[in-house]
Structure formats: structure tokens, C-alpha cells
Protein backbone atom coordinates (compact mmCIF):
# COMPACT_ATOMS: atom_id res chain seq x y z
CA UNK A 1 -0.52 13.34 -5.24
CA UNK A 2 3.17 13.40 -4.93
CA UNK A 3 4.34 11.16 -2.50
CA UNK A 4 8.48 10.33 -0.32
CA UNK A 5 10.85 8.40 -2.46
CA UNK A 6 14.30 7.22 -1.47
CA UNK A 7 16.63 8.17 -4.09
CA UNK A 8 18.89 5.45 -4.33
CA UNK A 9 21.09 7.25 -6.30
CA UNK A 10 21.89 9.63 -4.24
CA UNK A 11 24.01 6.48 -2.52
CA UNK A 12 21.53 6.16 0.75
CA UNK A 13 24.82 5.47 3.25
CA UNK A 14 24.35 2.54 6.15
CA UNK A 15 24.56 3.37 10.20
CA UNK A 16 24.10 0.38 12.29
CA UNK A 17 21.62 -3.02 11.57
CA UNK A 18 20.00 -4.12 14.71
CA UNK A 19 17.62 -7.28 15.59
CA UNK A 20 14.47 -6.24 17.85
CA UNK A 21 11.96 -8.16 19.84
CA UNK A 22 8.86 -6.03 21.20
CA UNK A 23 7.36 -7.79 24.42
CA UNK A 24 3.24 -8.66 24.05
CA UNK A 25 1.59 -5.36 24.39
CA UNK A 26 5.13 -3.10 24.19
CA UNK A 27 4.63 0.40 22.07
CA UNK A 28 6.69 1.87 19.86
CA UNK A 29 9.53 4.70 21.74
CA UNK A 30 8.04 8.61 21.05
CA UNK A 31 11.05 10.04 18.98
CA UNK A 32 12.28 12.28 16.97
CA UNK A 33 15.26 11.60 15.11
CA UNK A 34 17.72 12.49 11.95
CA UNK A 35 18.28 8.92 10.91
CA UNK A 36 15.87 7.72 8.12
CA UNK A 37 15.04 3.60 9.70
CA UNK A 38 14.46 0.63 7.58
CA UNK A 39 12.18 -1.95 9.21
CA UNK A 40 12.32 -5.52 7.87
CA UNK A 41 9.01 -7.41 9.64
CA UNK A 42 10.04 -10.99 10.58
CA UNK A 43 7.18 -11.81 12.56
CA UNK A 44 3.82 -9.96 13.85
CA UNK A 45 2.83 -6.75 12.98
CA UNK A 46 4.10 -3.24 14.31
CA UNK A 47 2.08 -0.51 14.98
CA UNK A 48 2.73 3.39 15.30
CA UNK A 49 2.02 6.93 14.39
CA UNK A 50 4.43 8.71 12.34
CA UNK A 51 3.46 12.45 12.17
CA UNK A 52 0.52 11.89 13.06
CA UNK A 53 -0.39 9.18 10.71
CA UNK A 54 -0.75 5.68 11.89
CA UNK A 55 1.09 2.92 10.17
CA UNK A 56 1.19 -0.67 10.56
CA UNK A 57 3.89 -3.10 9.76
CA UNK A 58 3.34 -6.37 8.81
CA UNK A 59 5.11 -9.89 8.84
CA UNK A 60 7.38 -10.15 5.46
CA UNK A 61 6.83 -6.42 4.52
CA UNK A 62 9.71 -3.25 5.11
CA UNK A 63 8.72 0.24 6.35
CA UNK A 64 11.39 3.18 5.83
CA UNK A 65 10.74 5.74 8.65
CA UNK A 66 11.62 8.93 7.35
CA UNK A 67 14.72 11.08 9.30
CA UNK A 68 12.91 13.84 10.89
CA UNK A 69 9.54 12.44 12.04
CA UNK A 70 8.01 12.36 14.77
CA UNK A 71 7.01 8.51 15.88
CA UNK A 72 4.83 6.80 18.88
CA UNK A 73 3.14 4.45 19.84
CA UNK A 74 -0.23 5.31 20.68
CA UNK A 75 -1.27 1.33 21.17
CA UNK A 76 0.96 -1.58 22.16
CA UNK A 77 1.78 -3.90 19.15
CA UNK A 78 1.72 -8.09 19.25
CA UNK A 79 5.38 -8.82 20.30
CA UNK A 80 6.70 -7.89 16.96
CA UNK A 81 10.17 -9.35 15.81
CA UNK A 82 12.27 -7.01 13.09
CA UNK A 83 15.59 -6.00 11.54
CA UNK A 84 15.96 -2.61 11.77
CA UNK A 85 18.66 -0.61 9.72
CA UNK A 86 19.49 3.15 10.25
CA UNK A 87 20.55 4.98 7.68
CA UNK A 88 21.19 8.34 6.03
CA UNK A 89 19.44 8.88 2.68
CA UNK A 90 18.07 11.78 0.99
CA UNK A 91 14.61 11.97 -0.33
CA UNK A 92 12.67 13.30 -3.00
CA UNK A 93 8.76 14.00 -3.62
CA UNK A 94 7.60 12.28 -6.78
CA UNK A 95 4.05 11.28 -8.06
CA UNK A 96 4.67 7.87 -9.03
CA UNK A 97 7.65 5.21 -8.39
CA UNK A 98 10.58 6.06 -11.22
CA UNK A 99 13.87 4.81 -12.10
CA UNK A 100 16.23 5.16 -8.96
CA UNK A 101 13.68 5.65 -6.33
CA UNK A 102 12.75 3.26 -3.42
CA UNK A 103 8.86 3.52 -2.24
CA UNK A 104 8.71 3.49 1.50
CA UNK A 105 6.82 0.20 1.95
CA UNK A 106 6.70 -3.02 0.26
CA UNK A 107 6.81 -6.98 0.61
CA UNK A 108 10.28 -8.60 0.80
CA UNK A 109 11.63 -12.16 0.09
CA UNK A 110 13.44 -13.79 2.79
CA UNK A 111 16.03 -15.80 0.83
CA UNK A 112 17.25 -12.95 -0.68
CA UNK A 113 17.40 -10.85 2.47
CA UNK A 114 18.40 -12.59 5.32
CA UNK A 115 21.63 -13.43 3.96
CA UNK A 116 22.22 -9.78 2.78
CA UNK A 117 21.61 -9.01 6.50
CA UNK A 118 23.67 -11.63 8.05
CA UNK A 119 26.51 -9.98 5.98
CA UNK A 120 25.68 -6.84 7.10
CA UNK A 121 26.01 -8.31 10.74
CA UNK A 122 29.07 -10.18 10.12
CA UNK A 123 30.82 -6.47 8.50
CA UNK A 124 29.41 -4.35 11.57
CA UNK A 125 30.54 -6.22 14.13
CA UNK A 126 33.86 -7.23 12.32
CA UNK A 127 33.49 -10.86 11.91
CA UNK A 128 35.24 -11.02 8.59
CA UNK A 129 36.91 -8.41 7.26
CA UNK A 130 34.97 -6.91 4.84
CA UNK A 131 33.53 -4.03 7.24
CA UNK A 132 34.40 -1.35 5.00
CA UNK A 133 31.68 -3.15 2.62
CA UNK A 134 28.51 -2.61 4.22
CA UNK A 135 27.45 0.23 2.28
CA UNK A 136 28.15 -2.08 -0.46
CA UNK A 137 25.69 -4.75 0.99
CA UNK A 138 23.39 -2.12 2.47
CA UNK A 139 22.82 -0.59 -1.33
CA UNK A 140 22.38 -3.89 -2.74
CA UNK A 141 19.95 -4.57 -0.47
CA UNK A 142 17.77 -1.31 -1.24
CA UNK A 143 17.84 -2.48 -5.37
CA UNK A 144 16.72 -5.34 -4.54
CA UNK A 145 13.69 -4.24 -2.59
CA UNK A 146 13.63 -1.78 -5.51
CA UNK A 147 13.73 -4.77 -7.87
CA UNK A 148 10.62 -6.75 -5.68
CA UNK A 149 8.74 -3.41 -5.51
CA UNK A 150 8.35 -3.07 -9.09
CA UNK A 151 7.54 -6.52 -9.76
CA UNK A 152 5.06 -6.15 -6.94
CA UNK A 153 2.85 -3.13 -7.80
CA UNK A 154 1.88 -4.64 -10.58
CA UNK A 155 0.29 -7.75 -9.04
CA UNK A 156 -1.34 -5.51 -6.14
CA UNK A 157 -3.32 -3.79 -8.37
CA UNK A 158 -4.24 -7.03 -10.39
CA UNK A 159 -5.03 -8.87 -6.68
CA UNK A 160 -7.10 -5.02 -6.02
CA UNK A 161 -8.74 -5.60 -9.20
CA UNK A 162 -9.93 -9.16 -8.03
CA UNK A 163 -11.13 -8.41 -4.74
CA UNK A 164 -12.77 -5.61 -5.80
CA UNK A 165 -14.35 -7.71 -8.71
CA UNK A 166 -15.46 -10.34 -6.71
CA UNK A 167 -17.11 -7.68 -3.86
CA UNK A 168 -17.75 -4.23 -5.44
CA UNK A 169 -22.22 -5.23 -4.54
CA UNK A 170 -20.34 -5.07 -0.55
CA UNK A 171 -20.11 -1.45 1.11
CA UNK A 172 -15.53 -1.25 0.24
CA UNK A 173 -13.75 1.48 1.54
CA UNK A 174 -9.88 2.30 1.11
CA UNK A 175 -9.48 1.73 4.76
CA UNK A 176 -11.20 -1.63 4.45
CA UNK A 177 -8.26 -2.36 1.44
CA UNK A 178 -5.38 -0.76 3.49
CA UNK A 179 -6.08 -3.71 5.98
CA UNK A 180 -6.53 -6.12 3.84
CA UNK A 181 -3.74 -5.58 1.75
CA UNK A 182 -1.62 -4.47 4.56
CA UNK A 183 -0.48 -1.00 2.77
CA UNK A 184 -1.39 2.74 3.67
CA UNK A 185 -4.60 4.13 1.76
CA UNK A 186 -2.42 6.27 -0.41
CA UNK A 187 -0.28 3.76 -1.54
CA UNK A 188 -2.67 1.39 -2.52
CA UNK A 189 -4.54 4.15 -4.70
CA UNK A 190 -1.17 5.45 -5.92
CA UNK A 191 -0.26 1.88 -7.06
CA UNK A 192 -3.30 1.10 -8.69
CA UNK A 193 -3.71 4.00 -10.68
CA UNK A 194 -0.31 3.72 -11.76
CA UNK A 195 -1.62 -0.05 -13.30
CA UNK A 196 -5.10 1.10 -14.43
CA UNK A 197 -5.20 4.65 -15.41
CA UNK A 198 -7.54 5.23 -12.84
CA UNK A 199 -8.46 5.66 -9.24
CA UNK A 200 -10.07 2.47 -7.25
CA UNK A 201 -13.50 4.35 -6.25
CA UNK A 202 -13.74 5.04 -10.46
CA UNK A 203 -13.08 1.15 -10.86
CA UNK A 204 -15.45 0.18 -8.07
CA UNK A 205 -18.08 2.78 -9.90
CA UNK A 206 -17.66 1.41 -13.13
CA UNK A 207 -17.89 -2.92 -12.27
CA UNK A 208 -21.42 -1.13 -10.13
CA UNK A 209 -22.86 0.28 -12.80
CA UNK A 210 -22.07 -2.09 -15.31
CA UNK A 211 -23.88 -5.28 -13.51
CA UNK A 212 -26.24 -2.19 -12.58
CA UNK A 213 -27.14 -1.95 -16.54
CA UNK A 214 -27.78 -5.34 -17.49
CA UNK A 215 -30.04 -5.77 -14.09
CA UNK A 216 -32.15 -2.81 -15.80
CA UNK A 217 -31.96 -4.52 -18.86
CA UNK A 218 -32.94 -8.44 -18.33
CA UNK A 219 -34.96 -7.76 -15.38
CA UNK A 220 -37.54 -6.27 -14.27
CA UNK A 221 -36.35 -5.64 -10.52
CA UNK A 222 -36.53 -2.21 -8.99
CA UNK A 223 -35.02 0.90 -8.91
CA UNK A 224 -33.83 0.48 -5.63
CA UNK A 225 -33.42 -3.68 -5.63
CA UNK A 226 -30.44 -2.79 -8.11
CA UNK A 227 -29.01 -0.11 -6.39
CA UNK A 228 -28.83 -2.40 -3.25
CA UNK A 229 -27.70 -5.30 -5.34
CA UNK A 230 -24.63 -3.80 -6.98
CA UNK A 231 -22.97 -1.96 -3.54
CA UNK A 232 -24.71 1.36 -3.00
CA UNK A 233 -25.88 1.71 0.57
CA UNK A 234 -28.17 4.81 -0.82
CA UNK A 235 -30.56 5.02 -3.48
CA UNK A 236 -29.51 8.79 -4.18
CA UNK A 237 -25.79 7.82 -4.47
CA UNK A 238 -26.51 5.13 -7.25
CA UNK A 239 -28.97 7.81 -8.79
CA UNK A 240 -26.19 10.63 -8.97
CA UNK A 241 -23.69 8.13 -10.33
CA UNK A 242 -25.71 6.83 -13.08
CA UNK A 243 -26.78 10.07 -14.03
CA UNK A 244 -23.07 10.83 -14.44
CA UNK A 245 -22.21 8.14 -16.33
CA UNK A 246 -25.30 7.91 -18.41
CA UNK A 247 -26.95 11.36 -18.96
CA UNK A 248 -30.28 9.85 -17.82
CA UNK A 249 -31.79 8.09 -15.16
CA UNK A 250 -31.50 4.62 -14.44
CA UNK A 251 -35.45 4.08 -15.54
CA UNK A 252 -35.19 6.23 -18.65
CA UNK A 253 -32.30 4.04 -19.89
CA UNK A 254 -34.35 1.03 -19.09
CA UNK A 255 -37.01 2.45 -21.09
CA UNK A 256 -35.33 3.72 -23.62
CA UNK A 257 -32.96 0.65 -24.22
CA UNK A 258 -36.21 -1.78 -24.64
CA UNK A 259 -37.52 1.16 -27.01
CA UNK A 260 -34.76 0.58 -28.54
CA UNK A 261 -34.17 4.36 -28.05
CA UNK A 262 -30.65 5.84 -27.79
């Protein structure tokens, strides 16, 4: 799937940098403009649509809105409290995070960017004299979101891989992992392939079958019990994805493994 990139080196140049404050229950303006938007979430979480597609913002992570978009807000969000930066950047469709590109979501630390923005305040609104600097702070800015980004994909797939390790015999759906982990479905399966060579629902499969085998092995439970026991909510489901993985079914490769048949 390719997925929106900022590409940073196509020098992404700074507009304005604002401080909001959404009152309890306050939705999101229904707009459509040219400026791409970076949101920095201070405190609360932000909801909208964008296109269509709803998105959610939480505390300590950035969002870029896309130039071009149509965004609403179809619910009221928890009085919300962000930096917001507008910007002109160009874009480019990529299927996984390379050298020079920005994803369009991520976590950010606030020592390093709350003084980057306070600089950026101070140059806008000519407090020292280093206005004609803020693309200069605004760029640095974006590498270093860059920098956290990379370091961070990494350990979202490893905290993926935990929580799916330590729930895969509980009904998980990407939705259920967006809000958990506070990222879009397609980012979260993006990143994690990126880590593990494979999609989540092939992970989830393979930690289900694999407690599913040594169940039929050193037990003498059911057919069913197991399926049950190791996540699927249908006996057909576990049936069809044994099958796959296996060639048999699950009671011939009980049989045949105590056989000591291959």
C-alpha cells in the first residue's frame, strides 16, 4: 500500500505557528484549504474527519493535515490544547518511510520541541531578530520528528508484538490496536510489517496456531475447546486456517503426530 510522505527535502517552507484551545465539546472547523497543518497535541485528544476518514489526535503525538483536504468535525473533541503550524510542503506517495520523508503521524518529545516552538514564536512575531530564520527552525523541527519517527517504529511494532503476544486467545482487531496505540489502522500495519516482514493478522495467525499445536499435542481437549482457547470466535475459521498452514486437519495432525506420522 503506498501511503503520503512529506519530503523534507523538497525544503517544506513555514507560514504562521499558532497556540489553540478547543472549548469541552467544540468540533473541528469544515475546511478546505491549500496549506498542509502540523498539529503538535499538548493536551487531550482531537478528533476529525479528513476526507472522509476519521482521525484522532492524541496528547504528545503530531498529525500533518494534508493541503487540499477536506476536514470536519463530525463529533465535538475533549477541550483539546495544540500547536498548530501551517505550512507549504510537497508530498510524495511511497510504500514505506525512506530517507528524507516525514510520515504524517508520530509521538514527539517535549524538551526537544517546545523550545524549537518558542523560537519559532519569538521569530514570527519579531521578538528577536532572527525572523528571517524560521524556516531554519521550522526544518529542524521536521528532522527531528523525522529522527523520533524512526527510532519509534521500531518499538511500536516490538510493543504490537507484545500485546498481541500476551492476547492473540482474545477476539483483536486493527481497530481495537488503532485505539490502543493511538495510530490509524494503516499505519500501524504499515509499521509493523516494515519490522516483521509480515502483516499483524499473519502474526496473530501464526502465535494461534502455534499454542493451537501443542494443545493438540499434550492434550487431549477438543476440537473446538482449542479453537476457542487460542482466539477464534468460529470453529470453521480455525479449521480453514490450520488447513492452510498445515495441509491437514487439526485432528489428522493430532493423530498423525502421536503416530508419529509425518
Amino acid at each position: 500500500m503506498l501511503l503520503y510522505y512529506l519530503d523534507l527535502q523538497q525544503n517544506p517552507a513555514f507560514f504562521e505557528c499558532e497556540y489553540r484551545r478547543f472549548g469541552q465539546g467544540e468540533r473541528h472547523i469544515t475546511r478546505k484549504w491549500e496549506k498542509s497543518v502540523l498539529l503538535l497535541m499538548l493536551k487531550n485528544e482531537l478528533y476529525f474527519e479528513e476526507d472522509g476518514k476519521a482521525v484522532s489526535v492524541r496528547e504528545n503525538t503530531w498529525y500533518i493535515q494534508r493541503g487540499g483536504l477536506q476536514q470536519k468535525g463530525p463529533k465535538g473533541s475533549p477541550a483539546p490544547e495544540y500547536f498548530y503550524i501551517h505550512f507549504d510542503g510537497t508530498f510524495k506517495e511511497a510504500p514505506y518511510l525512506g530517507g528524507g520523508l516525514l510520515p504524517t503521524e508520530g509521538q514527539f518529545s517535549r524538551d526537544i520541541v517546545l523550545p524549537l516552538i518558542r523560537e519559532l514564536y519569538a521569530c514570527q512575531n519579531g521578538i528577536e531578530t532572527a525572523g528571517k530564520y524560521e524556516n531554519t527552525i521550522f526544518r529542524y523541527l521536521l528532522y527531528e520528528l523525522k529522527k523520533e519517527s524512526g527510532a519509534q517504529t521500531s518499538g511500536l511494532s516490538y510493543q504490537i508484538a507484545e500485546y498481541i503476544s500476551r492476547n492473540f486467545d482474545k477476539p483483536i482487531t486493527l481497530r481495537q490496536l488503532a485505539l490502543e496505540f493511538g495510530y490509524c489502522e494503516d499505519y500501524l500495519g504499515r509499521v509493523f510489517k516494515k519490522q516483521y516482514q509480515t502483516s499483524i493478522h499473519r502474526y496473530m495467525t501464526r502465535l494461534r496456531l502455534q499454542k493451537a499445536r501443542q494443545l493438540l499435542l499434550h492434550t487431549d481437549r477438543g476440537i473446538a475447546q482449542i479453537a476457542f482457547e487460542v482466539g477464534y470466535s468460529e470453529i470453521s475459521l480455525f479449521y480453514k486456517s490450520f488447513f492452510k498452514e498445515e495441509g491437514v486437519s487439526p485432528a489428522k495432525w493430532r493423530e498423525q503426530k502421536r503416530s508419529g506420522k509425518q
